[in-house]
Protein backbone atom coordinates (compact mmCIF):
# COMPACT_ATOMS: atom_id res chain seq x y z
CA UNK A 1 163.36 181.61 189.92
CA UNK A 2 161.22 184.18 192.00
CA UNK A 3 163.56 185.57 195.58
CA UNK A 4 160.91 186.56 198.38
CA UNK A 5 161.21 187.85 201.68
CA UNK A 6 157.48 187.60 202.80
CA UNK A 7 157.50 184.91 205.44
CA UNK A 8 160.77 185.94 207.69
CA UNK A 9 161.28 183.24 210.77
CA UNK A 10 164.51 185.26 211.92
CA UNK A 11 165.82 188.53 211.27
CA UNK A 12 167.83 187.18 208.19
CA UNK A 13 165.95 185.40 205.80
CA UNK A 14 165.16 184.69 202.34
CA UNK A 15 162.58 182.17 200.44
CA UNK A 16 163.39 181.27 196.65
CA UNK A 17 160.90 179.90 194.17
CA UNK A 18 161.79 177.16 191.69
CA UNK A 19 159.96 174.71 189.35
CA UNK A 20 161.67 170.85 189.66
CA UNK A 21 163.29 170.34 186.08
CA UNK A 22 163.36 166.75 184.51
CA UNK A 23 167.40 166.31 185.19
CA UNK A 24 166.83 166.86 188.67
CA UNK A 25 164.73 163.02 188.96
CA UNK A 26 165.82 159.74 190.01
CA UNK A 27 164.60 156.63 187.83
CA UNK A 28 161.39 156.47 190.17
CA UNK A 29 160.92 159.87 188.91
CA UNK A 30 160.88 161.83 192.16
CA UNK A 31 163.91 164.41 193.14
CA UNK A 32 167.06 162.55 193.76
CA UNK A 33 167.87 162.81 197.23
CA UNK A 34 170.79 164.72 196.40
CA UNK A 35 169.43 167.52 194.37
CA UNK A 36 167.60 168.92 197.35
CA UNK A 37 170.97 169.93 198.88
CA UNK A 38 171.32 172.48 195.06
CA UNK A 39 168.36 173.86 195.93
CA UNK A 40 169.42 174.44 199.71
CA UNK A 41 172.38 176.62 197.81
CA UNK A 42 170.20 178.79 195.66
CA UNK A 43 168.02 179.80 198.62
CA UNK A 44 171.37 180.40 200.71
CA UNK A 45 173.14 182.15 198.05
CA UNK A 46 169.76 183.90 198.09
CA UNK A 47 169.83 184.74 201.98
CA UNK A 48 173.54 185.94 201.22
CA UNK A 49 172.92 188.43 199.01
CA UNK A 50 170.35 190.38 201.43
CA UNK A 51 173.30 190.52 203.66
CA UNK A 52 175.85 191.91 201.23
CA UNK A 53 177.95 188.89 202.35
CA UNK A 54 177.52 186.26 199.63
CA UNK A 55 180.99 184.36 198.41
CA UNK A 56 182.24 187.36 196.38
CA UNK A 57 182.36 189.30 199.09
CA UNK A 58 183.62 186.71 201.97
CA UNK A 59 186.60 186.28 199.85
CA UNK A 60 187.53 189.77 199.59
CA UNK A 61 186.76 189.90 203.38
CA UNK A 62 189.62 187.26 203.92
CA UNK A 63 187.55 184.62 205.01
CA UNK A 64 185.97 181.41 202.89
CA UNK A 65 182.91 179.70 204.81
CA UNK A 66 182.90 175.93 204.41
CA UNK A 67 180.16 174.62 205.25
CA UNK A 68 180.86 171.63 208.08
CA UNK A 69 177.80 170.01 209.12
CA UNK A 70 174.36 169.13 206.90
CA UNK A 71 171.39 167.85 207.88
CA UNK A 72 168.25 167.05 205.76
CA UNK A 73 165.37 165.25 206.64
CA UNK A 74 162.78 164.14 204.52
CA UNK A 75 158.98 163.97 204.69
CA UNK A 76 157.62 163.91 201.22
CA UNK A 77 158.79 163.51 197.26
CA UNK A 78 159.16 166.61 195.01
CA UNK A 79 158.21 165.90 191.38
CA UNK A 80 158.92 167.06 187.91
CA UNK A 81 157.39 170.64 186.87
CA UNK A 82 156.12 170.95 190.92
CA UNK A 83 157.13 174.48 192.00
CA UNK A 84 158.06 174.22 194.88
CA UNK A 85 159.62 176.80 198.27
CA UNK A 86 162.89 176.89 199.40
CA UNK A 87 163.15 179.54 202.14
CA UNK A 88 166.83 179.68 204.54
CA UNK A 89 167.17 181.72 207.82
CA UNK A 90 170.56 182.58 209.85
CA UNK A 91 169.49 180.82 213.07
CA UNK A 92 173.36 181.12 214.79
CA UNK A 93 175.98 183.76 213.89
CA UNK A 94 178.35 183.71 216.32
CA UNK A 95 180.86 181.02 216.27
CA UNK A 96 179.84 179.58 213.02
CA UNK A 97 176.69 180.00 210.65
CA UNK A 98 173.66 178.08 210.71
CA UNK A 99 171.09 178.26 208.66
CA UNK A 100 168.01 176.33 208.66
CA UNK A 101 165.98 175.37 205.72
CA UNK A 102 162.45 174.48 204.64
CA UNK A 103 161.66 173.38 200.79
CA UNK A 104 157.80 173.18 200.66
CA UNK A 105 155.36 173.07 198.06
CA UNK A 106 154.54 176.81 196.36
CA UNK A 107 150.36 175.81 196.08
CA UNK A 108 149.60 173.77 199.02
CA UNK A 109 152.27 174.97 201.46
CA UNK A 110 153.05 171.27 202.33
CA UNK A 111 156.45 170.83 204.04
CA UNK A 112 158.45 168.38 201.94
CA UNK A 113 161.58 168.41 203.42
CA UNK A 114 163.63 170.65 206.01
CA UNK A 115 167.19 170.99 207.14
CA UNK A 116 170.23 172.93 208.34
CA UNK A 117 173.71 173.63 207.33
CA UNK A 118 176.91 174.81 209.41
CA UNK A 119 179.18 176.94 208.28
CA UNK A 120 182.42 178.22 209.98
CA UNK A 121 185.30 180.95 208.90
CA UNK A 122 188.49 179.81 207.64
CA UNK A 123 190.84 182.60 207.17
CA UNK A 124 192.44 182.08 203.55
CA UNK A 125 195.52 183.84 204.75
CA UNK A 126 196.50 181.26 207.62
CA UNK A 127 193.94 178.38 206.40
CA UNK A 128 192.90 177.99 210.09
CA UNK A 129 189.27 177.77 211.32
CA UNK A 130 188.24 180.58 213.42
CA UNK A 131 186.42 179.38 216.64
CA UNK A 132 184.51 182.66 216.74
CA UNK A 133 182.97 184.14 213.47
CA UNK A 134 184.83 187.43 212.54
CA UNK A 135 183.55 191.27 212.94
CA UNK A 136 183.05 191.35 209.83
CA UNK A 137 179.85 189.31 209.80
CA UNK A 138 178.50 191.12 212.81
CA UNK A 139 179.02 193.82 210.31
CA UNK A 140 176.89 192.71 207.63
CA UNK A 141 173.91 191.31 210.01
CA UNK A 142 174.10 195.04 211.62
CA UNK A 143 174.58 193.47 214.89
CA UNK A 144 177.07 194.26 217.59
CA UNK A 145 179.42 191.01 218.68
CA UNK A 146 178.81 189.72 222.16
């Protein structure tokens, strides 16, 4: 796995770099469907980590971050041993977290699927949503809240 940062579409982003691994294929020996949303996580955990604000530290923060809402669309098959582009960018921040995804492939650059997952705080002391993202994320984007 290869993290990049060379192609930013926000101010927060992050691009991973994997090959497609054998297990990952459905008996018509493309990705399963479902395997695309583990590589969504790698590139998120990946985004994250540039932010200082990956699980590790939301929990100590008081906060967990389920994510609510996914969306993936589909335009064409990843196959075994392709490497392939997963790259995530925080597109909203301030009542929840959305960040939108594009897996391509690494040689040709062609888009193969894109997508977008939302994300809201939960504080772990109460276990009730908070309907506007904590200042403690505004912290770690280096942002002011609004």
């Amino acid at each position: 796995m290869t993290i990049r940062n060379d192609k930013p579409r926000s101010r927060w982003s992050a691009e991973v770099e994997l090959q497609v691994q054998f297990y990952d294929l459905d008996p018509m020996e493309v990705v399963w469907h479902g395997n695309y949303v583990k590589y969504l996580e790698v590139a998120r955990c990946a985004l994250l980590d540039t932010i200082a604000y990956n699980y590790p530290q939301m929990q100590a923060s008081g906060y967990s971050w389920p994510i609510i809402d996914l969306h993936l669309r589909y335009a064409h098959p990843a196959t075994f041993g392709q490497r392939i582009k997963v790259s995530a960018a925080i597109i909203e921040w301030e009542n929840r977290l959305r960040i939108e995804y594009v897996i391509s492939d690494s040689a040709s650059g062609q888009r193969l699927s894109r997508g977008t997952t939302t994300q809201v705080a939960v504080s772990m002391a109460t276990r009730e949503m908070c309907f506007a993202s904590p200042p403690v994320l505004f912290q770690k984007l280096g942002i002011e809240p609004t």
